[in-house]
C-alpha atoms as a PDB file:
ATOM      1  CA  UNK A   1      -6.983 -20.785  -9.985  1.00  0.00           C
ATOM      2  CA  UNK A   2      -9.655 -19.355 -11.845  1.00  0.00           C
ATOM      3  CA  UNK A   3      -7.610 -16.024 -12.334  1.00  0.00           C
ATOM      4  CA  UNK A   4      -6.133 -18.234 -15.630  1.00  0.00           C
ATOM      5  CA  UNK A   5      -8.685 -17.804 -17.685  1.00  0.00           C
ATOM      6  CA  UNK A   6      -8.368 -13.935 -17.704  1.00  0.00           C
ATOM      7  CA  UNK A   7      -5.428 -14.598 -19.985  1.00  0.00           C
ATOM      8  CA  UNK A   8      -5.023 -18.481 -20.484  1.00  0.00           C
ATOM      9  CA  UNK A   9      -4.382 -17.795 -23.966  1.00  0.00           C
ATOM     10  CA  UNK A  10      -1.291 -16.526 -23.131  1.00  0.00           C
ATOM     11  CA  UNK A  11      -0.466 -19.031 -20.320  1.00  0.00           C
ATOM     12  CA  UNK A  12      -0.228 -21.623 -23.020  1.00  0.00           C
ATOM     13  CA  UNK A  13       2.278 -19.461 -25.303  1.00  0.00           C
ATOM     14  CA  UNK A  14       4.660 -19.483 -22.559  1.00  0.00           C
ATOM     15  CA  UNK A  15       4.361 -15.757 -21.442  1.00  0.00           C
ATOM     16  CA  UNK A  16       5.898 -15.206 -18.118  1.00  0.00           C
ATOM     17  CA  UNK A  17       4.706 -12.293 -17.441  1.00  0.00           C
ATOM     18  CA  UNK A  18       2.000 -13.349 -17.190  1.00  0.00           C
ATOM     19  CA  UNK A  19       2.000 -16.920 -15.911  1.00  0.00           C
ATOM     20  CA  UNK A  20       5.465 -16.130 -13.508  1.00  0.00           C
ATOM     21  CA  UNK A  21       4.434 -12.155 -12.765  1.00  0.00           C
ATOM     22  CA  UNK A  22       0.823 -11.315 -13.011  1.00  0.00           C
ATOM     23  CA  UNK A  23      -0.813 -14.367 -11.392  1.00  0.00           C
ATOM     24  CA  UNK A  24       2.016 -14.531  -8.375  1.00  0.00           C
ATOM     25  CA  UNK A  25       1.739 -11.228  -7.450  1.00  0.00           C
ATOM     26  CA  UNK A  26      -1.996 -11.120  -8.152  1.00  0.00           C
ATOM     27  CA  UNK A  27      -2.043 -13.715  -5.116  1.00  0.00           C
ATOM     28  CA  UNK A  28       0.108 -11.982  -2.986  1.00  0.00           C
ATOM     29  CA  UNK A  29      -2.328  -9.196  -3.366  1.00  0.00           C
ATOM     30  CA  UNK A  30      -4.689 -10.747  -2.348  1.00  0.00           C
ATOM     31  CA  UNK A  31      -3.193 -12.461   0.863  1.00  0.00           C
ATOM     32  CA  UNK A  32      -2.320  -9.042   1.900  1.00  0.00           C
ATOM     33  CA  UNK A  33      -5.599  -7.748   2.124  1.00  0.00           C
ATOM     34  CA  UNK A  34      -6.652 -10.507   4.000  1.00  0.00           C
ATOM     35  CA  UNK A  35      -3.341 -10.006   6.381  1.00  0.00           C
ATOM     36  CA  UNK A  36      -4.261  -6.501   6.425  1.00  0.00           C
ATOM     37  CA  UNK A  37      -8.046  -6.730   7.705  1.00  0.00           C
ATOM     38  CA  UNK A  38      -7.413  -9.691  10.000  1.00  0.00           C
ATOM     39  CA  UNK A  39      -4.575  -7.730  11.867  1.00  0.00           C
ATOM     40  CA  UNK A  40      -6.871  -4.713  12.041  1.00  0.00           C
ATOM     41  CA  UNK A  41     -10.611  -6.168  11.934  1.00  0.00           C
ATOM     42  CA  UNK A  42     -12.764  -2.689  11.800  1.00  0.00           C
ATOM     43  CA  UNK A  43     -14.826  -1.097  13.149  1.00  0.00           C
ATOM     44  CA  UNK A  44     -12.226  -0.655  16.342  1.00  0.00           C
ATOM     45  CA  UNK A  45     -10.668   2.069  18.259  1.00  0.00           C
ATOM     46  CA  UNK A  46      -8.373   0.019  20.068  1.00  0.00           C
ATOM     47  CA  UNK A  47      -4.642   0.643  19.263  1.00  0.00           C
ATOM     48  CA  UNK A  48      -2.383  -2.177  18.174  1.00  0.00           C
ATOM     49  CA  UNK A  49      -0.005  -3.434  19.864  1.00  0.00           C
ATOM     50  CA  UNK A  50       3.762  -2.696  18.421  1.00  0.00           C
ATOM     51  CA  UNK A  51       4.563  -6.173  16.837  1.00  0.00           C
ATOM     52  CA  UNK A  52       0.767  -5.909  15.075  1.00  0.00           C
ATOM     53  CA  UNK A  53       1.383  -2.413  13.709  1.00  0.00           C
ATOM     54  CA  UNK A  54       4.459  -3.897  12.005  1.00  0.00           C
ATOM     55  CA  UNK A  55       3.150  -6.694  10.679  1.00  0.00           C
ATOM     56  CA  UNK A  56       0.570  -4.396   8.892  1.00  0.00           C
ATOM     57  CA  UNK A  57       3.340  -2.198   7.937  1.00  0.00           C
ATOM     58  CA  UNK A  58       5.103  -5.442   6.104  1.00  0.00           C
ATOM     59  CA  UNK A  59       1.637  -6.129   4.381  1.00  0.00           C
ATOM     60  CA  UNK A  60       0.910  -2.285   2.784  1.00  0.00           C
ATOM     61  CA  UNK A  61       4.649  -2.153   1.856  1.00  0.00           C
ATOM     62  CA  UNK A  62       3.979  -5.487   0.330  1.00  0.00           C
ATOM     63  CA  UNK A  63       1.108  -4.412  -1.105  1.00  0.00           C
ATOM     64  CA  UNK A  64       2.390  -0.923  -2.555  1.00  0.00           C
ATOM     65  CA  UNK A  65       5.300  -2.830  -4.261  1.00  0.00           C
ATOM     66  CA  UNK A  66       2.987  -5.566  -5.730  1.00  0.00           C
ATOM     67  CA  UNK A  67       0.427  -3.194  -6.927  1.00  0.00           C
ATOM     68  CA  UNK A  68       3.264  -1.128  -8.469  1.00  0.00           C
ATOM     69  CA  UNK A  69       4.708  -4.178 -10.164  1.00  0.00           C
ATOM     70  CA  UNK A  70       1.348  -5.956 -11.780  1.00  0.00           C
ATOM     71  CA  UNK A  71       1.362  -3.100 -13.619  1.00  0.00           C
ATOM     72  CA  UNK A  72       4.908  -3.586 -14.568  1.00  0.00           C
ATOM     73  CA  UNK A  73       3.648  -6.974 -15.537  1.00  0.00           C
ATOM     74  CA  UNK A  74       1.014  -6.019 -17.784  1.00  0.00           C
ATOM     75  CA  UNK A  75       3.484  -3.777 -19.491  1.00  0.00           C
ATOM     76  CA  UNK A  76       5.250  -6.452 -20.612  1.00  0.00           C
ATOM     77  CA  UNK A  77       2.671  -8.424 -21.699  1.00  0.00           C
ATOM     78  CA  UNK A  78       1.766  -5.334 -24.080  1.00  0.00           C
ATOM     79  CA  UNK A  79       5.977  -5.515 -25.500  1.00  0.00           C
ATOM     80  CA  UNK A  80       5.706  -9.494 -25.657  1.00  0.00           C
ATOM     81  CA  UNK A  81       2.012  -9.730 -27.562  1.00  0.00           C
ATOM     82  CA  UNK A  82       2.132  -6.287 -29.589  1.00  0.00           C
ATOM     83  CA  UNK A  83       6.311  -6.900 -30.781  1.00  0.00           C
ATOM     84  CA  UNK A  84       7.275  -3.420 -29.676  1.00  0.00           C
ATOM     85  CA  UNK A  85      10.960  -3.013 -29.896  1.00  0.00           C
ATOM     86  CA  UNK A  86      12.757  -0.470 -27.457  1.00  0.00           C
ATOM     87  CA  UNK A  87      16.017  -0.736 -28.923  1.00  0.00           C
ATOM     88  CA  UNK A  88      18.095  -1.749 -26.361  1.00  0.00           C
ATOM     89  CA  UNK A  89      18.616  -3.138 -22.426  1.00  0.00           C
ATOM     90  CA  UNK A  90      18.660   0.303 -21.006  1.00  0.00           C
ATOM     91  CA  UNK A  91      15.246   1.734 -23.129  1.00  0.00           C
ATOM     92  CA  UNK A  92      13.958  -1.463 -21.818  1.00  0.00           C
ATOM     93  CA  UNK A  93      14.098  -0.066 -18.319  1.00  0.00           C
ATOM     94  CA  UNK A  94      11.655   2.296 -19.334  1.00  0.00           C
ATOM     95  CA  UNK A  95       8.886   0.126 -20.125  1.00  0.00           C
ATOM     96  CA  UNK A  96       5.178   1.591 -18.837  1.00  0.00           C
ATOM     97  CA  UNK A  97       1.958   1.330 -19.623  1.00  0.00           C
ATOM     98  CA  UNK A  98       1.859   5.495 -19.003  1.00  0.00           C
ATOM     99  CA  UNK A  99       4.380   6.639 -21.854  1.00  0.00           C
ATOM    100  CA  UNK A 100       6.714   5.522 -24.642  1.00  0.00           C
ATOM    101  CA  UNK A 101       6.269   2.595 -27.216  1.00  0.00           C
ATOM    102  CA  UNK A 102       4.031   0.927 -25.015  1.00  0.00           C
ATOM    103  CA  UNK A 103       1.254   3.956 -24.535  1.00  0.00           C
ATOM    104  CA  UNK A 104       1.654   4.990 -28.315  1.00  0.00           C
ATOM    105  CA  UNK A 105       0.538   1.106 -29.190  1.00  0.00           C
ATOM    106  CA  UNK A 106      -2.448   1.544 -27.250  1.00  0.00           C
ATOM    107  CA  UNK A 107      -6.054   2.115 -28.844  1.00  0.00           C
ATOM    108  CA  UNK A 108      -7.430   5.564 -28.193  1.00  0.00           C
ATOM    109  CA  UNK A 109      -9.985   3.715 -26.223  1.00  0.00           C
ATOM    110  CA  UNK A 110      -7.437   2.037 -23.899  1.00  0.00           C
ATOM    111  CA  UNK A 111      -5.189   5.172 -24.157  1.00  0.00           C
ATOM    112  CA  UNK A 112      -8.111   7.314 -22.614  1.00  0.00           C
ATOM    113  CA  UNK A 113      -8.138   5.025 -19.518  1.00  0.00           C
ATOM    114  CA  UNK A 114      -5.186   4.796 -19.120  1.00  0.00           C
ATOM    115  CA  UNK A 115      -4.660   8.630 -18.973  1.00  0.00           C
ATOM    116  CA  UNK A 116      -7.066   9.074 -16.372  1.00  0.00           C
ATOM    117  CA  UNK A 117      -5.587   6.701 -14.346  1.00  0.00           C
ATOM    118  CA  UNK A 118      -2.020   9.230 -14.331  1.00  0.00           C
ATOM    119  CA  UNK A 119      -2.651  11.266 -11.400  1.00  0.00           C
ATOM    120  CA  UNK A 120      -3.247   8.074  -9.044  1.00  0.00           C
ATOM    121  CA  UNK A 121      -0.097   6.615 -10.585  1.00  0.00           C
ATOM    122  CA  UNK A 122       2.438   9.277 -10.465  1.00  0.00           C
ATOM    123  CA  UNK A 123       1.081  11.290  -7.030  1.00  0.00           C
ATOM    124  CA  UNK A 124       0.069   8.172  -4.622  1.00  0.00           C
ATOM    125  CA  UNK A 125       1.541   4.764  -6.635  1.00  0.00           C
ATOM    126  CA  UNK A 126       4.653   5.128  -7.798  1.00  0.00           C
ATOM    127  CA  UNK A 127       5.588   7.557  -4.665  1.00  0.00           C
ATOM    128  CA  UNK A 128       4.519   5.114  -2.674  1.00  0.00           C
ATOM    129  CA  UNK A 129       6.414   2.652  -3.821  1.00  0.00           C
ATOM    130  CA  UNK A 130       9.658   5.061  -4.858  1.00  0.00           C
ATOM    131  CA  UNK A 131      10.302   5.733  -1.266  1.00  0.00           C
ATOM    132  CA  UNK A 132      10.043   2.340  -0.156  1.00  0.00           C
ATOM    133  CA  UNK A 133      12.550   1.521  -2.521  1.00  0.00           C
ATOM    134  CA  UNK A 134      14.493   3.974  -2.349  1.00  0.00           C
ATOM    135  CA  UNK A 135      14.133   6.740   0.201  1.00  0.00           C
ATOM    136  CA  UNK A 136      11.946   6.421   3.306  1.00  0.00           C
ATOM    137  CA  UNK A 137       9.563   3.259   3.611  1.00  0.00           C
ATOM    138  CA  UNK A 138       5.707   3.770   4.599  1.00  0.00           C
ATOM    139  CA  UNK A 139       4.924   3.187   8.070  1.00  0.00           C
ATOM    140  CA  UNK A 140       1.337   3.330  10.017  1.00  0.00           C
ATOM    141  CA  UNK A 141       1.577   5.802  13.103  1.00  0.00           C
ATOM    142  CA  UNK A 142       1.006   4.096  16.480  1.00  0.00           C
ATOM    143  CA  UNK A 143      -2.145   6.487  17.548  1.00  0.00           C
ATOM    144  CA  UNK A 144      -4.329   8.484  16.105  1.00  0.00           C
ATOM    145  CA  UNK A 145      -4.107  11.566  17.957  1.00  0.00           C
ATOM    146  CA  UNK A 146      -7.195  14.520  18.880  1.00  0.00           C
ATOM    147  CA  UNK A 147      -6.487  17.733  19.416  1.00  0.00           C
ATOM    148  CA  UNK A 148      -6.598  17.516  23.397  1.00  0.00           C
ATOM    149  CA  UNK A 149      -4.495  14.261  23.168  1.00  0.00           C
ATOM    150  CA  UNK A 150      -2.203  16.179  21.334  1.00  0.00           C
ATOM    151  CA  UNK A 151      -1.932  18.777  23.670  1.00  0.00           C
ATOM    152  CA  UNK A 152      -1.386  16.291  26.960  1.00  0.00           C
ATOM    153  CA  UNK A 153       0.921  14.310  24.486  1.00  0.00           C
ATOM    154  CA  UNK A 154       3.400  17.140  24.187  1.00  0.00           C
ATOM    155  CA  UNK A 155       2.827  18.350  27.745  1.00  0.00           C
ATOM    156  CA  UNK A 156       3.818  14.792  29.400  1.00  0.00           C
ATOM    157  CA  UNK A 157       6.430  14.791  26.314  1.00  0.00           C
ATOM    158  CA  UNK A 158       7.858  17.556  28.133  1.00  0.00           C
ATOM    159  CA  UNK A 159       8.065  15.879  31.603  1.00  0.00           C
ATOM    160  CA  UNK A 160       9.498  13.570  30.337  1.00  0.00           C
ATOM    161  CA  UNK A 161      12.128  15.348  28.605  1.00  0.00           C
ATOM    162  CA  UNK A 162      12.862  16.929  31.713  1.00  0.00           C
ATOM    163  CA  UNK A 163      13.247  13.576  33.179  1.00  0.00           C
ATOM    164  CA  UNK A 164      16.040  12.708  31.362  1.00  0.00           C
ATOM    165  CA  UNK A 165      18.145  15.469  31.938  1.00  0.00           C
ATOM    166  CA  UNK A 166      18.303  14.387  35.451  1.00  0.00           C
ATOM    167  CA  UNK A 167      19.502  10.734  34.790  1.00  0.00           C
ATOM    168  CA  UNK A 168      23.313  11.575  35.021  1.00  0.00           C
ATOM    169  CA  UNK A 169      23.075  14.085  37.784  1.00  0.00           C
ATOM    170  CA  UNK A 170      21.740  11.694  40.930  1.00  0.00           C
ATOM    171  CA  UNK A 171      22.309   9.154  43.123  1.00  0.00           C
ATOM    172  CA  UNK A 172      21.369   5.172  43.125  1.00  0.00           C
ATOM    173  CA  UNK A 173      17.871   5.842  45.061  1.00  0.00           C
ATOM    174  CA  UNK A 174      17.462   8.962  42.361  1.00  0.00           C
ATOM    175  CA  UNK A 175      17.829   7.222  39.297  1.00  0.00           C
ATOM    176  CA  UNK A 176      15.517   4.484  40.816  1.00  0.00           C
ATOM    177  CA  UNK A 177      13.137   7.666  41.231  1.00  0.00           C
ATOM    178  CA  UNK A 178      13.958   8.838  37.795  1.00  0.00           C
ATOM    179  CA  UNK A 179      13.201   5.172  36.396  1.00  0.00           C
ATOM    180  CA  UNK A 180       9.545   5.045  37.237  1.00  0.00           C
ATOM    181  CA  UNK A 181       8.741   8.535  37.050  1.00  0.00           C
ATOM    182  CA  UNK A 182       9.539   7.730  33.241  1.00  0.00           C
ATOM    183  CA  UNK A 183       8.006   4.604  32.874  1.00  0.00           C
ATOM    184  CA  UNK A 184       4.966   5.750  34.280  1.00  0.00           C
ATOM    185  CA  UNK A 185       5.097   9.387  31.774  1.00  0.00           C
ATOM    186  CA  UNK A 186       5.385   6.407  29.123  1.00  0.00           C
ATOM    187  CA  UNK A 187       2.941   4.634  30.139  1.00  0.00           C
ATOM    188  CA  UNK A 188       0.585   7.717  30.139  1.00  0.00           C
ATOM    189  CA  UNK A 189       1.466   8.340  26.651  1.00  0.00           C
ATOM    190  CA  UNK A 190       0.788   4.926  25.555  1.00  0.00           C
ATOM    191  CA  UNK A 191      -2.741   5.540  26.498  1.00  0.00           C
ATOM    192  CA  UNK A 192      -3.167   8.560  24.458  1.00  0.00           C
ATOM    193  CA  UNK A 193      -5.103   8.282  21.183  1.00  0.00           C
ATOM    194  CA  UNK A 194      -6.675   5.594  19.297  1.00  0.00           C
ATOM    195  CA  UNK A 195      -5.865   3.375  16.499  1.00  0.00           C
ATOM    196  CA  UNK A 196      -4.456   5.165  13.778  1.00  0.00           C
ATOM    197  CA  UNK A 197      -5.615   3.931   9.672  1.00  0.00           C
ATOM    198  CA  UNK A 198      -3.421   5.860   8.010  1.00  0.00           C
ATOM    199  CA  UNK A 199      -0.251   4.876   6.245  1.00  0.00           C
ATOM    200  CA  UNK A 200       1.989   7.546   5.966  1.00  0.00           C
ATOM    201  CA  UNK A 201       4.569   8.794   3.214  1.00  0.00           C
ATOM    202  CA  UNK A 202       7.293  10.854   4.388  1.00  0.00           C
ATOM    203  CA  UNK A 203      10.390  12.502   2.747  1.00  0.00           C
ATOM    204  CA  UNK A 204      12.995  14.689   3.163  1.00  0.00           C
ATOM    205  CA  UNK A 205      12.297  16.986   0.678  1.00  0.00           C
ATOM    206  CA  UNK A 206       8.665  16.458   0.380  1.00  0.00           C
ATOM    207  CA  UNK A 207       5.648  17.211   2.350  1.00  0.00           C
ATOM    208  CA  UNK A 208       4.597  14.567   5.077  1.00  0.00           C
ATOM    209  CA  UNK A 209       1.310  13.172   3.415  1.00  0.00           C
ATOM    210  CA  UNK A 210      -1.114  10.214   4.412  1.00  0.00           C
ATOM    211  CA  UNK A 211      -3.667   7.688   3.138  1.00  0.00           C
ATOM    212  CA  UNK A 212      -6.689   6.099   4.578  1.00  0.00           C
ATOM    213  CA  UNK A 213      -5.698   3.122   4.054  1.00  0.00           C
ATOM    214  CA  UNK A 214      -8.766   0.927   4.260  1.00  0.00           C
ATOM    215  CA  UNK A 215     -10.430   2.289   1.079  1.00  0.00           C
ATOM    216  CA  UNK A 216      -7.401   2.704  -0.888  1.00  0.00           C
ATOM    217  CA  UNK A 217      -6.033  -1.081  -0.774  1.00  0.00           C
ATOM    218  CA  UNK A 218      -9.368  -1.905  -1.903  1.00  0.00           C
ATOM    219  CA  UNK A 219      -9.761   0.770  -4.860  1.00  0.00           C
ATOM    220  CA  UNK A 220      -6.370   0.151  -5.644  1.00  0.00           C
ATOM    221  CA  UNK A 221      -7.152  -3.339  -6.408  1.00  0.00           C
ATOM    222  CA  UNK A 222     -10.570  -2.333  -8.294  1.00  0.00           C
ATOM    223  CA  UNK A 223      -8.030   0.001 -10.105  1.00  0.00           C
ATOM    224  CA  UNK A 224      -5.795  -2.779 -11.335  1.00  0.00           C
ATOM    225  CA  UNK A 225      -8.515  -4.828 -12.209  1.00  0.00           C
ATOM    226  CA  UNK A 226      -9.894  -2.633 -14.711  1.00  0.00           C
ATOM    227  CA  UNK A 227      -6.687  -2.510 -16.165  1.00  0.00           C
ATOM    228  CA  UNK A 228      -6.263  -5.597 -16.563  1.00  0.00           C
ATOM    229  CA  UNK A 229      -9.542  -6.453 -18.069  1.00  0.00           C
ATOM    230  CA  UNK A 230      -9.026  -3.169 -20.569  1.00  0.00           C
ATOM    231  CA  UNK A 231      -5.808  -4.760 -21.791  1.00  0.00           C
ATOM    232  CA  UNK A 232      -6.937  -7.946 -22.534  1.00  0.00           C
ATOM    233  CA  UNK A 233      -9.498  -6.321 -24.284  1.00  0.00           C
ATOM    234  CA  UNK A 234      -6.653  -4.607 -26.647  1.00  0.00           C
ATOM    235  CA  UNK A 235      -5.406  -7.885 -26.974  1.00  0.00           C
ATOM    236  CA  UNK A 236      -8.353  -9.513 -28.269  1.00  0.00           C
ATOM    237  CA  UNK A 237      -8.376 -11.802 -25.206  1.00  0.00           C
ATOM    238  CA  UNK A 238     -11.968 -13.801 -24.092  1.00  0.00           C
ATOM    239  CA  UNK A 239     -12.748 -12.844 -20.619  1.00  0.00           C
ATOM    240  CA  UNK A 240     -14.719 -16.062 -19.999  1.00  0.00           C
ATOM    241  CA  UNK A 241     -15.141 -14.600 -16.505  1.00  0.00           C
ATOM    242  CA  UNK A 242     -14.636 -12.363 -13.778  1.00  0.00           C
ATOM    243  CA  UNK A 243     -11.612 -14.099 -12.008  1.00  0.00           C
ATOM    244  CA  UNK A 244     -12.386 -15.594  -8.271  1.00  0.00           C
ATOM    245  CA  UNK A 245      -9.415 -13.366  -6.887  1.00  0.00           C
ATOM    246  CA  UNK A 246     -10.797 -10.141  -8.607  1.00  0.00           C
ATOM    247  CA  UNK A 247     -14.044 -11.525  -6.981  1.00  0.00           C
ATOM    248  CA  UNK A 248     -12.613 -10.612  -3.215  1.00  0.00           C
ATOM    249  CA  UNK A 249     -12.804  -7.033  -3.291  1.00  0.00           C
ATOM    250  CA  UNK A 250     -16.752  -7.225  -4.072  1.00  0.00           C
ATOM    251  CA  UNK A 251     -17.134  -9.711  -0.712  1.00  0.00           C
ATOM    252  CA  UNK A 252     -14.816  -6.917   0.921  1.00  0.00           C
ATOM    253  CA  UNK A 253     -16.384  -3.994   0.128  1.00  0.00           C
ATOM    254  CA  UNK A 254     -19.770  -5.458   1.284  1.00  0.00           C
ATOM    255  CA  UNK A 255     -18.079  -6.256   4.778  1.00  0.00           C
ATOM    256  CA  UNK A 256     -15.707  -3.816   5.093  1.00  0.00           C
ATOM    257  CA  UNK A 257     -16.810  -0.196   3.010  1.00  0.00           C
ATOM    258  CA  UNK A 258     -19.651   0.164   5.663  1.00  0.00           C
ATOM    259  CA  UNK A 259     -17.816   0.060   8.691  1.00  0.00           C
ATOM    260  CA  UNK A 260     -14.614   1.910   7.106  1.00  0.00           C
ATOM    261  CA  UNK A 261     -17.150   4.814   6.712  1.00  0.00           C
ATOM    262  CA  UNK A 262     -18.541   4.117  10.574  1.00  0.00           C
ATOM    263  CA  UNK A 263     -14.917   4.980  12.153  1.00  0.00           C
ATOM    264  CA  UNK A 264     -13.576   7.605   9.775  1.00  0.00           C
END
C-alpha cells in the first residue's frame, strides 16, 4: 500500500496507531466511498429500492464512525511521538487533536489549522457520529419529496389512514376490499418523489438537520487528508508522496463533483 510511506517511519517503530488504526480505517474509507457511489451511481432520479437505501445507510454510518476515529488515530500518534503524559486512564479518554495536552503541543502553524477545522468537527463530525453511537443513528430518507408531492403524499396519507380504521369493523369480502384499497394507496405513495441524497441527523432534543451527502464524504476525506499531511509535518515526517488512497478523491471529484452539481 503506498499509504505507508506517509508515515513509514513510524510503521517501523512499532506504532499502532498508526500501522493497526490509521492505515485500516484509512481503507475502509475508502471502500465506502466506492460502496457508496456504486449503490447510488449519479446523475439519477430514480429511487432506491429499500435493501439499497440500507446498504448505503451501513456505508455513511461506516464512514461517519471511521472518519471520526482516524482522527482519534492521529491523536495518538501526537501522545506516542511527542511523550505527552495525561496522567491517568480516565484523562486518557480525553485525548483530541482539538483541546488539552495534545492541542497545546501543537505548533502555532498546525494549531491554526487545526482551529479552523472546529466548527466542521464539533457541529457536523462528532454529531454525526455521537448519535450513531449513542442516540439516534443517520439514515437516508426513501424520497426526495417537492412541494406538490408533498401535498398528494399527505392527502393519500390520509386515505389511507382512514383505511385502517375500517379494518376491525367489516366483514371477510370487506377486509379483502380494505386490503387492496391499501396496497394500492401504498403503492401510490411509493411513486411519489425521487431519490433522496441526503443523510439525515435527527434527535430528540435537537433540530432535524441534513447533509448532501455526495460532496461531504468527499470533502470530508480531503479534510482528513490535510490533517494528516499537517501532522506529519509537526512530526518532522518525509512525505515522499501523495498516498494512492488519498489519490481517490482527485479521480472522484473529476467523475463525480460535476454531476453532483447537475442533480442538486
Amino acid at each position: 500500500m503506498n499509504i505507508l510511506r506517509l508515515y513509514n517511519p513510524l510503521i517501523a517503530k512499532g506504532n499502532p496507531y498508526v500501522q493497526e488504526g490509521l492505515i485500516r480505517r484509512l481503507t475502509i474509507l475508502c471502500r465506502c466511498i466506492r460502496n457508496i457511489y456504486r449503490i447510488m451511481p449519479i446523475p439519477t432520479q430514480e429511487r432506491l429500492p429499500i435493501g439499497e437505501l440500507e446498504d448505503l445507510a451501513i456505508n455513511l454510518q461506516s464512514f461517519i464512525f471511521n472518519i471520526a476515529g482516524v482522527l482519534d488515530n492521529l491523536a495518538w500518534v501526537a501522545v506516542e511521538e511527542k511523550n505527552i503524559d495525561y496522567g491517568g486512564e480516565k484523562k486518557r479518554r480525553d485525548v483530541s487533536l482539538f483541546k488539552g495536552p495534545v492541542y497545546r503541543s501543537f505548533s502555532i502553524k498546525l494549531q491554526t489549522k487545526i482551529s479552523s477545522l472546529e466548527n466542521w468537527y464539533k457541529t457536523y463530525l462528532k454529531a454525526y457520529r455521537d448519535a450513531l453511537a449513542h442516540n439516534i443513528p443517520l439514515y437516508i430518507p426513501s424520497a426526495s419529496l417537492s412541494i406538490e408531492d408533498r401535498e398528494q403524499h399527505d392527502k393519500l396519507q390520509h386515505q389511507l389512514n382512514n383505511v385502517y380504521q375500517n379494518v376491525y369493523s367489516g366483514s371477510i369480502e370487506k377486509i379483502e376490499e380494505i386490503a387492496k384499497e391499501s396496497h394500492e394507496l401504498h403503492q401510490q405513495l411509493n411513486a411519489l418523489g425521487s431519490l433522496s441524497m441526503q443523510m439525515v441527523y435527527s434527535s430528540p432534543k435537537e433540530p432535524t438537520t441534513s447533509m448532501f451527502f455526495p460532496a461531504q464524504i468527499l470533502c470530508d476525506w480531503m479534510t482528513v487528508k490535510e490533517i494528516a499531511l499537517a501532522l506529519a509535518e509537526e512530526l518532522s515526517l518525509k512525505v515522499e508522496s501523495i498516498p494512492q488512497e488519498f489519490q481517490l478523491v482527485e479521480e472522484l471529484k473529476k467523475e463525480c463533483y460535476k454531476r453532483i452539481w447537475e442533480v442538486n
